[in-house]
Protein backbone atom coordinates (compact mmCIF):
# COMPACT_ATOMS: atom_id res chain seq x y z
CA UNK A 1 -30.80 -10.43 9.44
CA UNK A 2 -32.78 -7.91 7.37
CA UNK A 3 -30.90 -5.57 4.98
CA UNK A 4 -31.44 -2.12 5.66
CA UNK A 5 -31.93 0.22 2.68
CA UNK A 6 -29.35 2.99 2.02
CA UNK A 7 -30.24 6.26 1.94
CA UNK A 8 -29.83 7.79 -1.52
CA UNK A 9 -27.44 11.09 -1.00
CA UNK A 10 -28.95 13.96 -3.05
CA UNK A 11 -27.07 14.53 -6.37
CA UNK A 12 -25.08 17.86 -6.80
CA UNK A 13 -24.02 19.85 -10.00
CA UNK A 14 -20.82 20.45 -10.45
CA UNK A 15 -19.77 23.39 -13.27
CA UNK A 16 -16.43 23.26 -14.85
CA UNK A 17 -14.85 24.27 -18.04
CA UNK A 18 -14.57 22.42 -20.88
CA UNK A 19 -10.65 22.44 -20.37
CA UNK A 20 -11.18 21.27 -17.04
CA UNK A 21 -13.01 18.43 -17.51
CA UNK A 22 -10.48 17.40 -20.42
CA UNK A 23 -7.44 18.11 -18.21
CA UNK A 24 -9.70 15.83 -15.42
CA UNK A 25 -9.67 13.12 -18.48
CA UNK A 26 -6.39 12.90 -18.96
CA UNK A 27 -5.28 13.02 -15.33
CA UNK A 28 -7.74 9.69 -15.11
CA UNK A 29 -5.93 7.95 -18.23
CA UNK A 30 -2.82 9.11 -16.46
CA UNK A 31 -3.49 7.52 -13.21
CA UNK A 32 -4.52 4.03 -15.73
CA UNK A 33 -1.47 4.05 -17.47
CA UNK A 34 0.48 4.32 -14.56
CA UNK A 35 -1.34 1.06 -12.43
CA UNK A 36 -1.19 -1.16 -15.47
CA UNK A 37 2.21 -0.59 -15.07
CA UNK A 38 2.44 -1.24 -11.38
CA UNK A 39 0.38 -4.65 -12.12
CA UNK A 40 2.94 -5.69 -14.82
CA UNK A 41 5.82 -4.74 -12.30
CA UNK A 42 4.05 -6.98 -9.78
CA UNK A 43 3.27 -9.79 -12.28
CA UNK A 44 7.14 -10.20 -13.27
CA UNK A 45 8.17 -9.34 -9.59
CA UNK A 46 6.17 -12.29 -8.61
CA UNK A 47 6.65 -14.67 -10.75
CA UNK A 48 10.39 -14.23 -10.92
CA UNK A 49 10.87 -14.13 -7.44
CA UNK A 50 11.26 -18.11 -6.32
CA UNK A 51 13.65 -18.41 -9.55
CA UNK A 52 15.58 -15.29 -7.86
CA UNK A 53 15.96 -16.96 -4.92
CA UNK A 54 16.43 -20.28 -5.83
CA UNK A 55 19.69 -18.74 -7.89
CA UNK A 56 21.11 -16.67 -4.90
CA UNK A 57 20.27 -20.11 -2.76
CA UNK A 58 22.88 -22.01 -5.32
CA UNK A 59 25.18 -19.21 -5.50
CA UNK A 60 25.88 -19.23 -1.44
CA UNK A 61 25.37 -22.93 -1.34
CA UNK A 62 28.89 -23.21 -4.03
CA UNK A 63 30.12 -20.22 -2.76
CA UNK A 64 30.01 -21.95 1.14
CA UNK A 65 29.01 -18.14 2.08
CA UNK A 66 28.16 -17.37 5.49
CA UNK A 67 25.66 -14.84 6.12
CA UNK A 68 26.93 -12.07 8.93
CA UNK A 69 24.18 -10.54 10.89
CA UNK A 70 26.48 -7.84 11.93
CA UNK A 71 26.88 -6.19 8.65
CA UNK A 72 23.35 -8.06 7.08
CA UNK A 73 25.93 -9.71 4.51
CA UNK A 74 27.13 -12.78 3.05
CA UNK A 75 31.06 -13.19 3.32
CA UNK A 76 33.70 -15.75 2.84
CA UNK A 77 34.20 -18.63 5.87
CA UNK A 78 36.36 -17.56 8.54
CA UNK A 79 39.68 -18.90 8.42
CA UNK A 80 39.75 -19.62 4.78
CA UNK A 81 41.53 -18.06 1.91
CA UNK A 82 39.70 -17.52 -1.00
C-alpha cells in the first residue's frame, strides 16, 4: 500500500504581546507541573494497590466479614455477637 503524502497546511502569524506569550509560558509549565504529578499519583496508586487489597483481603478473612450487597458493605455474620 503506497503512502500518500500530506499536504503541508500553510503557516500563519500569530501577534501577541510580550506578556502574553510569558503568561502562555507559564500556563504550559503549569499544565507540566500538574501531570508529573498525576503520573506520580498513578505510579504509587498502582503499585500500592495489590498490597491494598491483599490487606483488606486479610482483614475480612480474620474478621469472618460478610459483604452485604444491600448496603455495598462488609458487616458482622448474622447471628453472631461480636
Amino acid at each position: 500500500m503506497a503512502r500518500t503524502k500530506k499536504k503541508k497546511e500553510p503557516m500563519k502569524t500569530i501577534k501577541i504581546s510580550e506578556a502574553r506569550y510569558y503568561d502562555l509560558i507559564n500556563r504550559v509549565n503549569s499544565l507540566d507541573r500538574i501531570l508529573d504529578s498525576i503520573r506520580e499519583i498513578n505510579d504509587i496508586y498502582l503499585s500500592d494497590l495489590n498490597t491494598l487489597d491483599t490487606i483488606k483481603y486479610k482483614f475480612v478473612s480474620a474478621l469472618d466479614l460478610d459483604w452485604n450487597s444491600d448496603t455495598y458493605r462488609y458487616e458482622a455474620p448474622k447471628g453472631e455477637e461480636v
